[in-house]
N, C-alpha and C. Protein backbone atom coordinates (compact mmCIF):
# COMPACT_ATOMS: atom_id res chain seq x y z
N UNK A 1 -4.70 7.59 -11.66
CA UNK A 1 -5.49 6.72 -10.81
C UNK A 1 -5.87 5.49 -11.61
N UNK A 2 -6.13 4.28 -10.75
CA UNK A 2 -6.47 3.08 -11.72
C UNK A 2 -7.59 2.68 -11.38
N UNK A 3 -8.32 2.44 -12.01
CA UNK A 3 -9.97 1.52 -12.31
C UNK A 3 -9.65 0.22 -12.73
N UNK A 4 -10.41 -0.39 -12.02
CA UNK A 4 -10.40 -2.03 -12.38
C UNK A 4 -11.70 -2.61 -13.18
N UNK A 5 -12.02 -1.61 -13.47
CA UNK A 5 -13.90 -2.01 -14.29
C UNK A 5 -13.35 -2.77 -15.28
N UNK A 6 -12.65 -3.08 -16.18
CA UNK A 6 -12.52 -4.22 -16.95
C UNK A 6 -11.01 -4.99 -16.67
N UNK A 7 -10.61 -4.64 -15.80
CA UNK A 7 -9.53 -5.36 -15.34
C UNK A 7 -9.72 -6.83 -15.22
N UNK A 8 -8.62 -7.64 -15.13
CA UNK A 8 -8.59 -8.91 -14.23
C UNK A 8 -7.93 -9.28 -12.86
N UNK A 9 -8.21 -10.15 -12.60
CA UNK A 9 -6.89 -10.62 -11.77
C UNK A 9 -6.57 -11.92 -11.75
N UNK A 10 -5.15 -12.53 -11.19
CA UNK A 10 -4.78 -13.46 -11.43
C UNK A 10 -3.77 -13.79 -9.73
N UNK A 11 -4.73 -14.35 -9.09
CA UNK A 11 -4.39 -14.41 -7.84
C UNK A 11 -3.26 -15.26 -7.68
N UNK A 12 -2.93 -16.21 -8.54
CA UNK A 12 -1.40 -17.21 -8.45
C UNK A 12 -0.38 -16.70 -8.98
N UNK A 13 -0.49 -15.24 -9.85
CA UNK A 13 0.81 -14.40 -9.96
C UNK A 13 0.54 -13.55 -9.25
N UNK A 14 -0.16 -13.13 -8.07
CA UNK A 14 -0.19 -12.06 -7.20
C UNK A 14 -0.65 -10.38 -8.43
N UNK A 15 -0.82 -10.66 -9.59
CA UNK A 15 -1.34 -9.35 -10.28
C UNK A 15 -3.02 -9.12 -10.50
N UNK A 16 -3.12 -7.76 -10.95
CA UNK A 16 -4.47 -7.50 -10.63
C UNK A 16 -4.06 -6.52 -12.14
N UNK A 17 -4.98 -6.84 -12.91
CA UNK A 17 -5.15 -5.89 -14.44
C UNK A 17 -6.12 -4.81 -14.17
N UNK A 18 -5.37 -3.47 -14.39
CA UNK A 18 -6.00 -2.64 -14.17
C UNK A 18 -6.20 -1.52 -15.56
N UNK A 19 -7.06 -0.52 -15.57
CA UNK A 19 -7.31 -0.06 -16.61
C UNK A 19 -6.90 0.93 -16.32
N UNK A 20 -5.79 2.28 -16.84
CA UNK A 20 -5.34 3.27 -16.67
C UNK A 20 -6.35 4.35 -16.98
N UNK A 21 -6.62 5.38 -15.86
CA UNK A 21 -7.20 6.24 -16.57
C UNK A 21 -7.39 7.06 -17.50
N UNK A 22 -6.07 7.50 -17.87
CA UNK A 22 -5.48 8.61 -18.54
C UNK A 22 -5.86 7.69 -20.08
N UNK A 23 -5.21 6.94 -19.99
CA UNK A 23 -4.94 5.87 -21.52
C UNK A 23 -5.88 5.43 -21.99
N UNK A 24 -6.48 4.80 -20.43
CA UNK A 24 -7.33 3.43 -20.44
C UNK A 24 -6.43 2.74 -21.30
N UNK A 25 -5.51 2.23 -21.18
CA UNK A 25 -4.47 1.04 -20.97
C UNK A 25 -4.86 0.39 -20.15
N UNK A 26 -4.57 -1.21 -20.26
CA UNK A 26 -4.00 -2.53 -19.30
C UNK A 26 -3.14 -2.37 -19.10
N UNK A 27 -3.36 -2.90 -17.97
CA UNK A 27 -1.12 -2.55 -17.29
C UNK A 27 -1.45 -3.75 -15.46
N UNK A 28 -1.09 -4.83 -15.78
CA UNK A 28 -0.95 -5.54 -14.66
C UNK A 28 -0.01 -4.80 -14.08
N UNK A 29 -0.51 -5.13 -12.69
CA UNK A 29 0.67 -4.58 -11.09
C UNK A 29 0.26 -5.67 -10.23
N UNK A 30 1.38 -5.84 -9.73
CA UNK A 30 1.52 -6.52 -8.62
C UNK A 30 0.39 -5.95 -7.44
N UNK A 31 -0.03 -7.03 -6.29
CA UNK A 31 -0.61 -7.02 -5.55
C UNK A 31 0.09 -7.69 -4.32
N UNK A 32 -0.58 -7.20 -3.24
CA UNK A 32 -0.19 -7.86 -1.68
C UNK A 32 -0.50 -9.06 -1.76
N UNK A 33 -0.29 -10.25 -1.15
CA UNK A 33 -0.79 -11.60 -0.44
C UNK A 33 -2.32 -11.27 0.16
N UNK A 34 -1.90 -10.15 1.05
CA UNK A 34 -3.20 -9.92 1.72
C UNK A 34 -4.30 -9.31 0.83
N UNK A 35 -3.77 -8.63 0.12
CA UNK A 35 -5.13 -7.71 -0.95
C UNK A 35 -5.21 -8.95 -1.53
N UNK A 36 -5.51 -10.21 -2.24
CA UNK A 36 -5.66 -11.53 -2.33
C UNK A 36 -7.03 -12.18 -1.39
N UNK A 37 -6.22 -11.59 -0.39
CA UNK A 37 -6.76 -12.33 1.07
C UNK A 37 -8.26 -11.65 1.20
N UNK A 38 -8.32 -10.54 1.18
CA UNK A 38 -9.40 -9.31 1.33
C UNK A 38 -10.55 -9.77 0.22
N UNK A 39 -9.83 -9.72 -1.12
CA UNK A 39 -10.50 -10.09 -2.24
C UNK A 39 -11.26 -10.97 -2.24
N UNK A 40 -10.64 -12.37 -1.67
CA UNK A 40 -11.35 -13.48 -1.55
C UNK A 40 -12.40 -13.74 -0.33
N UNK A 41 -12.10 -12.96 0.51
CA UNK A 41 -13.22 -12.95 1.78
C UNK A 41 -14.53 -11.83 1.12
N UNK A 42 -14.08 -10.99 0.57
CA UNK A 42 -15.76 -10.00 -0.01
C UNK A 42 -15.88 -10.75 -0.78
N UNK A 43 -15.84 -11.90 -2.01
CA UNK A 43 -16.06 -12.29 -2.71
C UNK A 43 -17.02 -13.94 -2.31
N UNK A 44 -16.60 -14.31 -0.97
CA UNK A 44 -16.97 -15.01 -0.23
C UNK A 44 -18.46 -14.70 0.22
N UNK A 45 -18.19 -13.39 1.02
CA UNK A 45 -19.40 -12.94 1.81
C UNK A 45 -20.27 -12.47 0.62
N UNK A 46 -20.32 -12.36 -0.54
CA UNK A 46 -21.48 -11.55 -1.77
C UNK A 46 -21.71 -12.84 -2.23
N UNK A 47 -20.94 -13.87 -1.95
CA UNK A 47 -21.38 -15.21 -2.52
C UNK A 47 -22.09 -15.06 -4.14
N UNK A 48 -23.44 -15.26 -4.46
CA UNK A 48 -24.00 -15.11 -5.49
C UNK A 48 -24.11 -13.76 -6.10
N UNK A 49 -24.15 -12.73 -5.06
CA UNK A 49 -24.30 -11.49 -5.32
C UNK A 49 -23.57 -10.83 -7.05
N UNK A 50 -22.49 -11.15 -6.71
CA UNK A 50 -21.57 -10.50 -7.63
C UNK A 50 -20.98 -11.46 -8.67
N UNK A 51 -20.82 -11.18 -9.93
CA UNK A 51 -19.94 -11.79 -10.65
C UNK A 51 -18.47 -12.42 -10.16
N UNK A 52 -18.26 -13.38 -10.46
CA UNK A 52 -16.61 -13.49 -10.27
C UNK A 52 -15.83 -14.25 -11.26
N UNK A 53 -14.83 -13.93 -11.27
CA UNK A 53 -13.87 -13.99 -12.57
C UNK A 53 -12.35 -13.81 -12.85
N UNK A 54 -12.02 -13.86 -13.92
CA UNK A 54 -10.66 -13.82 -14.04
C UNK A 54 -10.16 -12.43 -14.70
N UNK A 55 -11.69 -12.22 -15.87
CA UNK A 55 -11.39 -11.10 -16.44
C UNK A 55 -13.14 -10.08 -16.39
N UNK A 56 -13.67 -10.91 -14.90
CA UNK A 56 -14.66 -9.98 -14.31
C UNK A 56 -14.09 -8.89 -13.48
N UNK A 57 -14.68 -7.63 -13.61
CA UNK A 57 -14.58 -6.50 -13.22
C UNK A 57 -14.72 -6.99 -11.32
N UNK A 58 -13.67 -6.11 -11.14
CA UNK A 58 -13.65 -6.30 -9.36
C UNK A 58 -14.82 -6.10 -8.30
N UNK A 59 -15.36 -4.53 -8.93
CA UNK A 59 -16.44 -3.66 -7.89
C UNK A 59 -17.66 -3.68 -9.01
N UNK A 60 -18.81 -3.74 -7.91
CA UNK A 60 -20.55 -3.93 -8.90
C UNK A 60 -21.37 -3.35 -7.81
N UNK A 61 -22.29 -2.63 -8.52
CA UNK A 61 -23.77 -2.52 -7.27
C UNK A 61 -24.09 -3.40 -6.82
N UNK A 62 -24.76 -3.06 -5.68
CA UNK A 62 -25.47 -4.16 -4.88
C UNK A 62 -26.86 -3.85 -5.15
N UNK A 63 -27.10 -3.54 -6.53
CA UNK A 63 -28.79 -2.53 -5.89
C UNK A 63 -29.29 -4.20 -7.43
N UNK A 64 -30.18 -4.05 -7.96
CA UNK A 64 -31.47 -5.19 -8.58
C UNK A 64 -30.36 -4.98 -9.72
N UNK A 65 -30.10 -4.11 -10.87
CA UNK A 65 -29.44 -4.58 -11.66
C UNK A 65 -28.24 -4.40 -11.82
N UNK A 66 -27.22 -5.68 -11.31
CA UNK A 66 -26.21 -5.72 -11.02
C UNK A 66 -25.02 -5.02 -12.12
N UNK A 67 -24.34 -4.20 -11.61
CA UNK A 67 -23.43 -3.88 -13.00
C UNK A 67 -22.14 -3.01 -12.42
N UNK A 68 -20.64 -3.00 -13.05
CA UNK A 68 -20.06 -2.82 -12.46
C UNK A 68 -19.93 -1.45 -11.69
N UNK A 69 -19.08 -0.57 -10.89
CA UNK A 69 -19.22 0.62 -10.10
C UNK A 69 -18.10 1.26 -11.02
N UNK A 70 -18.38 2.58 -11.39
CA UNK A 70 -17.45 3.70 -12.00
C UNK A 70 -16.96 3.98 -11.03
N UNK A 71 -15.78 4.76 -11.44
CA UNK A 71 -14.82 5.34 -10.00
C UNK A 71 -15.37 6.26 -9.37
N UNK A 72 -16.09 6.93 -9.88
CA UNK A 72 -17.35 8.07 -9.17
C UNK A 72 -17.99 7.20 -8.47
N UNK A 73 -18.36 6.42 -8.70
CA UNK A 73 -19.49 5.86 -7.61
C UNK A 73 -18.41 4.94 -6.65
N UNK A 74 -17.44 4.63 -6.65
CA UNK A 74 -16.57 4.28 -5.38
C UNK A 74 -16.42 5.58 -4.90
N UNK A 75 -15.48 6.58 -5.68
CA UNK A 75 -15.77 7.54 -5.05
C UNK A 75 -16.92 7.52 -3.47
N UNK A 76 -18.02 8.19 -4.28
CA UNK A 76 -19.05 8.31 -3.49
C UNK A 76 -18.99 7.14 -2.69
N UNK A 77 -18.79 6.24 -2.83
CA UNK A 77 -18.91 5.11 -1.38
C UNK A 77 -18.52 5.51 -0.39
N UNK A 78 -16.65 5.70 -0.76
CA UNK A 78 -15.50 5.85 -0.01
C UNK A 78 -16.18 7.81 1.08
N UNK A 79 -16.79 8.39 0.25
CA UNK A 79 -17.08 9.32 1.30
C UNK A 79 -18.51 8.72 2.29
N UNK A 80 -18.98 8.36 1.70
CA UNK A 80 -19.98 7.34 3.09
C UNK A 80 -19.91 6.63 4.09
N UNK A 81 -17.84 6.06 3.93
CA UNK A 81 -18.03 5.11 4.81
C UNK A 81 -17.07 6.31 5.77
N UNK A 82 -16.61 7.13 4.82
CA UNK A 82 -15.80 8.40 5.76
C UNK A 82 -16.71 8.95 6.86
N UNK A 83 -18.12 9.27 6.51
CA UNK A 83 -19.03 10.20 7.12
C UNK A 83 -19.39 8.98 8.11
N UNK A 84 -19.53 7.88 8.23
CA UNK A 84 -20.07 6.73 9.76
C UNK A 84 -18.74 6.65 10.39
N UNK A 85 -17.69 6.63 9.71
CA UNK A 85 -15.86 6.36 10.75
C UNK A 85 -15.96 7.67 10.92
N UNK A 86 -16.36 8.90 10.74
CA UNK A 86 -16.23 9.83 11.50
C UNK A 86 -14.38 10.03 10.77
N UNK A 87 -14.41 9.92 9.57
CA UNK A 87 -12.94 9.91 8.95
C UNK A 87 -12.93 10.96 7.54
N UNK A 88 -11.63 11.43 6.97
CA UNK A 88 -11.63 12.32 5.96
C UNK A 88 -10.96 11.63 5.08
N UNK A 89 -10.47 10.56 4.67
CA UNK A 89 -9.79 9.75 4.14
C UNK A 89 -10.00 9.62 2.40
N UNK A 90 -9.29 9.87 1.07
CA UNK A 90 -9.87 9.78 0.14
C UNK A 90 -9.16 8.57 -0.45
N UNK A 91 -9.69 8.20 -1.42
CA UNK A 91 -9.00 7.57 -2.65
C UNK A 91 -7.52 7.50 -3.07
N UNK A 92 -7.83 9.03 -3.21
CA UNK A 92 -6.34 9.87 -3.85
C UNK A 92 -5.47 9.52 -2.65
N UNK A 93 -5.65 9.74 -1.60
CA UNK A 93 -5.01 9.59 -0.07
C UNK A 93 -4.12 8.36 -0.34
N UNK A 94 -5.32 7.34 -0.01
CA UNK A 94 -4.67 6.03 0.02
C UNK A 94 -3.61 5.76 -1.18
N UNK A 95 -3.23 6.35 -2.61
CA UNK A 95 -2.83 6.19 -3.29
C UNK A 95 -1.22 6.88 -3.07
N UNK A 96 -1.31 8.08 -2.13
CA UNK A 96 0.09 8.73 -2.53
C UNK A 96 0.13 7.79 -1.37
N UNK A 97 -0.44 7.52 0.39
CA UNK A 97 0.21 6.53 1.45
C UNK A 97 0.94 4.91 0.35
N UNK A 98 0.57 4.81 -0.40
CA UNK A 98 1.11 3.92 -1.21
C UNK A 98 2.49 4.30 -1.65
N UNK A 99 2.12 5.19 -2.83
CA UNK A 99 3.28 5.69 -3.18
C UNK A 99 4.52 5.95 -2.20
N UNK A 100 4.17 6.75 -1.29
CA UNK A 100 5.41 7.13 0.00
C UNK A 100 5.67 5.60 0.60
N UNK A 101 5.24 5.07 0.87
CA UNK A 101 5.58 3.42 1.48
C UNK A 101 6.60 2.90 0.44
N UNK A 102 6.23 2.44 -0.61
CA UNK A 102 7.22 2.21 -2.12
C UNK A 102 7.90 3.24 -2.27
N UNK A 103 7.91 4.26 -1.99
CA UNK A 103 8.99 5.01 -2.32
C UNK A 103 10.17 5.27 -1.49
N UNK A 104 10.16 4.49 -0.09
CA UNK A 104 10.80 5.10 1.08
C UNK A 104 11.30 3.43 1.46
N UNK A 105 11.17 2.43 0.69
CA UNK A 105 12.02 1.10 0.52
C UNK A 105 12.91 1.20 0.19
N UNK A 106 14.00 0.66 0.60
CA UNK A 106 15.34 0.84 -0.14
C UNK A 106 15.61 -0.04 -1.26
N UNK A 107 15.07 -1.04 -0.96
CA UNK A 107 15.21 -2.17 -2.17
C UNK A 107 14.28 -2.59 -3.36
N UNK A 108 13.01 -1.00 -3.42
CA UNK A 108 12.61 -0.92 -4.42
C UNK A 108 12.73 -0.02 -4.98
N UNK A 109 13.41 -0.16 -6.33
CA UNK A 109 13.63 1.28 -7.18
C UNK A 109 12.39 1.91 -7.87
N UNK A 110 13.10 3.14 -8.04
CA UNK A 110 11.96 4.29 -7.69
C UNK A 110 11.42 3.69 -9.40
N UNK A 111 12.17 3.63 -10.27
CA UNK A 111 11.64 3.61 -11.14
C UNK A 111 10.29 2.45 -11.70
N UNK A 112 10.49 1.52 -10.42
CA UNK A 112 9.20 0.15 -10.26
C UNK A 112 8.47 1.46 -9.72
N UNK A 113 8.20 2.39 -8.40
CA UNK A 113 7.00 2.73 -8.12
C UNK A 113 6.61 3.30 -9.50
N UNK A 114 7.19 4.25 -10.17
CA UNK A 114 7.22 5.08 -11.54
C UNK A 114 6.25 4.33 -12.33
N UNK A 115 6.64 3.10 -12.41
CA UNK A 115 5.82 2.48 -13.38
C UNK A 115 4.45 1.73 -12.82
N UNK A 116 4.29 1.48 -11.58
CA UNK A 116 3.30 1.30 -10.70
C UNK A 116 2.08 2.31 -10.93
N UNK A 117 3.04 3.56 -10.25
CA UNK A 117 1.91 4.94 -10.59
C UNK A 117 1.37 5.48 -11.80
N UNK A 118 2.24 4.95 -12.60
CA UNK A 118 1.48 5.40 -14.27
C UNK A 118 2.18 6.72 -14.44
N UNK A 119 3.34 6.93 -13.45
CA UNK A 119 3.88 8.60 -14.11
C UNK A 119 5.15 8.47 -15.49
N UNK A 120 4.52 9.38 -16.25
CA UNK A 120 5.48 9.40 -17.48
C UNK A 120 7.04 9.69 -17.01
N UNK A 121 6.98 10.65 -15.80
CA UNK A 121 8.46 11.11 -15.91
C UNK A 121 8.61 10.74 -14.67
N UNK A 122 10.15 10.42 -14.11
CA UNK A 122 10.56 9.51 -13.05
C UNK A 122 10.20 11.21 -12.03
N UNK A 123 10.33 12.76 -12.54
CA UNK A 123 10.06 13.76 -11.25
C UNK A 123 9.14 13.96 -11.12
N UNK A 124 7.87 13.31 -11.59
CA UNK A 124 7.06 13.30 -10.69
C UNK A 124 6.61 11.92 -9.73
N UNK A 125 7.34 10.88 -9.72
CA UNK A 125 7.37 10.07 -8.75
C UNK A 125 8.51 10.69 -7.82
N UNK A 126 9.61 11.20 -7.73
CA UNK A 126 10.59 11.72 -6.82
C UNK A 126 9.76 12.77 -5.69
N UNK A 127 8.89 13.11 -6.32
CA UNK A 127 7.56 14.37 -5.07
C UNK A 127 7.51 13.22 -3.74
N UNK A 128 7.61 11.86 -4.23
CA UNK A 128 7.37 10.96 -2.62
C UNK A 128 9.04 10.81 -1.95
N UNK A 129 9.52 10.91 -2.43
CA UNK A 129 11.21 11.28 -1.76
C UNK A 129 11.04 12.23 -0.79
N UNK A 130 10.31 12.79 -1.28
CA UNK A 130 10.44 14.40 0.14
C UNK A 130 9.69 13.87 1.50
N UNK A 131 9.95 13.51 2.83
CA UNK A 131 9.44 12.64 3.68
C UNK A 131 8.44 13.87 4.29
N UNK A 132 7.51 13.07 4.90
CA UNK A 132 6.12 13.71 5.78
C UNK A 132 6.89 13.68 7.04
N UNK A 133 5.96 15.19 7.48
CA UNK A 133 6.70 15.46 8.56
C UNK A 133 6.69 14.52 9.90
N UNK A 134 5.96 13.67 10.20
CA UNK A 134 5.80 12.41 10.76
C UNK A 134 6.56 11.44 10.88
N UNK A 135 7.22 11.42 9.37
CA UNK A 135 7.70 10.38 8.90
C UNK A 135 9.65 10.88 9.68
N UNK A 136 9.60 12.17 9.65
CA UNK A 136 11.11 12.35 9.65
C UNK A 136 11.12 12.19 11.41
N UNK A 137 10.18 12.85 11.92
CA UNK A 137 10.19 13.21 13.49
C UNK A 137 10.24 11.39 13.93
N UNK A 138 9.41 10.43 13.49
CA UNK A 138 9.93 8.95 14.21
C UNK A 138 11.22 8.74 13.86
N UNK A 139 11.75 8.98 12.35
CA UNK A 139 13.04 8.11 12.28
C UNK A 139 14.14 8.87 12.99
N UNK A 140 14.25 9.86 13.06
CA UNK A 140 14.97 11.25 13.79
C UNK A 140 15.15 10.52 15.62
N UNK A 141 13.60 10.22 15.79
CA UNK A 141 13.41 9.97 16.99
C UNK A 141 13.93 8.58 17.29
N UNK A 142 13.72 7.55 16.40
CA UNK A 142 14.60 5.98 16.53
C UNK A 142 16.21 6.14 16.02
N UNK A 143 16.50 7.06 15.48
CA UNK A 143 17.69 6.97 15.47
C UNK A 143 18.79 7.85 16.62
N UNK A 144 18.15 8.59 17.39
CA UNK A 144 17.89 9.13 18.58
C UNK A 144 18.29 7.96 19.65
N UNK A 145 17.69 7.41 19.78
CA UNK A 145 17.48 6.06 21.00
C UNK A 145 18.49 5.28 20.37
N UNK A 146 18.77 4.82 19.24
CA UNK A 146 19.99 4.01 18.66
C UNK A 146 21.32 4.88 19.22
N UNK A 147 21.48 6.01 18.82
CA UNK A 147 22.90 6.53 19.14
C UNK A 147 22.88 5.90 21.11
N UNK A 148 21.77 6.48 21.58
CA UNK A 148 21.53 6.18 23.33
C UNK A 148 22.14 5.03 23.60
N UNK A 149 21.60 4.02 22.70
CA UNK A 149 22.00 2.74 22.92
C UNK A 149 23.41 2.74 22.85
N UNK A 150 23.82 3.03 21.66
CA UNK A 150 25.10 2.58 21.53
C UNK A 150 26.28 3.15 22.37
N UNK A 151 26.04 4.34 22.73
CA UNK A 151 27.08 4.98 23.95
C UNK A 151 26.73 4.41 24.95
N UNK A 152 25.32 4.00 25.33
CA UNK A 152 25.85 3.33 26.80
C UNK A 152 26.50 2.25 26.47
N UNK A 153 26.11 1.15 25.60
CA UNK A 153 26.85 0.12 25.29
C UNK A 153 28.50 0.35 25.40
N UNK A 154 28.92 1.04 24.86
CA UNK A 154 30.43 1.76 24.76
C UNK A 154 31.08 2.00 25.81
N UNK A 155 30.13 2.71 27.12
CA UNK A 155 30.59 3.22 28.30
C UNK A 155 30.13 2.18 29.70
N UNK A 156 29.57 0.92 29.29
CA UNK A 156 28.88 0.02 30.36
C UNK A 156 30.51 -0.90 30.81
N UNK A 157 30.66 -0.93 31.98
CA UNK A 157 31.90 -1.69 32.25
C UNK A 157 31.52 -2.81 31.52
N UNK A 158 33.15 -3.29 31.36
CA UNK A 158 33.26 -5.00 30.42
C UNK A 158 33.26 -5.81 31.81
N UNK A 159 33.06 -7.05 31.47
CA UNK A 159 32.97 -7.88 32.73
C UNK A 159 34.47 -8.23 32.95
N UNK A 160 34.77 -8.39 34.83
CA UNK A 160 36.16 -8.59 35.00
C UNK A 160 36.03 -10.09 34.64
N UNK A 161 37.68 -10.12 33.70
CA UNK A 161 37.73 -11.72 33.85
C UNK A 161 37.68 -12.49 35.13
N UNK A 162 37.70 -13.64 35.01
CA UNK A 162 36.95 -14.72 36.50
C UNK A 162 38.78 -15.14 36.86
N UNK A 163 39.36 -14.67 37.59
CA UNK A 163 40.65 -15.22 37.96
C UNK A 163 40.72 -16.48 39.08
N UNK A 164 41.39 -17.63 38.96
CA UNK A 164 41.80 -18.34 39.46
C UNK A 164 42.14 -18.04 41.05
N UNK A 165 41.63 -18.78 42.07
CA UNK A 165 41.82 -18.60 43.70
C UNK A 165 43.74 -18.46 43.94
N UNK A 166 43.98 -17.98 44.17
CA UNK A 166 45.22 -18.68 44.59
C UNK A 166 45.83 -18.98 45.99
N UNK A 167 46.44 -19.79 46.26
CA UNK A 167 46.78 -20.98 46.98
C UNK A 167 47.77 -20.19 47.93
C-alpha cells in the first residue's frame, strides 16, 4: 500500500511521490489528469486550511493543530464516509479495482502494473489476470451480441443493383 505523508507531487509530469510502505521508499507513479483535477479542487476548497506544496504531504487534519493524516487515520475516515453512503468500500478495495483495470489493458504491460503495485515478483501481480466474475459475464455477454451482429450482417440481403429501364 502507498502513503503519501512525505510524498510530493508534480502535477506537469502527471506523478505523485509516494512513500512505500514496506520500504518506506520514494517511488514516483504516474497519476490520472483527473486525480490532478480532484487534487486541485480539495486544495482549492481548504484554501488556507492545509499546507500546499510540491514536497508537502497530500492529506492533514482538519482539527486546531494541523498535521499530516497516517494511513490509520484515512483509514478511519474512509470507514466514516462508508457508514453515511451506506457503503462497505475499503482502501485495499480501491487498490486491487486499480490493479484489475491496469491489469486487463492490453497495451499496458503487466510488468508497469508490477512496478506500480510495489510487488517484488511479477506472480503476484498475475492474481489480477484471473477476471471477476462480473467482469467475464459482460464481456461473454458483448461478445455475445457481436457474433448476433455479425450473422445477421452476413445473412441481411445485399441490395439489388439499380438496372437501367429498357426501351
Amino acid at each position: 500500500m502507498l502513503s503519501a505523508t512525505r510524498g510530493g507531487v508534480a502535477p506537469r509530469r502527471q506523478l505523485i511521490t509516494v512513500v512505500r510502505k514496506g520500504s518506506r521508499e520514494l517511488q514516483e507513479l504516474p497519476a490520472s489528469t483527473d486525480a490532478f483535477v480532484w487534487l486541485r479542487l480539495y486544495q482549492v476548497e481548504m484554501d488556507d486550511q492545509i499546507p500546499c506544496g510540491r514536497r508537502i504531504p497530500l492529506r492533514w487534519t482538519l482539527r486546531s493543530s494541523s498535521r499530516p493524516l497516517t494511513y490509520h487515520a484515512v483509514h478511519r475516515m474512509f470507514e466514516r464516509a462508508n457508514v453515511r453512503a451506506g457503503t462497505s468500500s475499503t482502501l485495499h478495495a480501491l487498490r486491487h479495482t486499480a490493479a484489475y483495470r491496469m491489469a486487463e489493458d492490453p497495451t499496458l504491460p503487466l510488468t508497469d502494473v508490477q512496478r506500480v503495485l510495489g510487488h517484488a515478483q511479477l506472480a503476484t501481480t498475475q492474481i489480477y489476470l484471473n477476471p471477476r466474475k462480473e467482469d467475464v459475464i459482460r464481456r461473454v455477454l458483448a461478445h455475445h451480441a457481436e457474433q448476433t451482429r455479425q450473422a445477421a450482417a452476413r445473412t441481411a440481403p445485399s441490395p439489388r443493383p439499380a438496372t437501367a429501364p429498357s426501351h
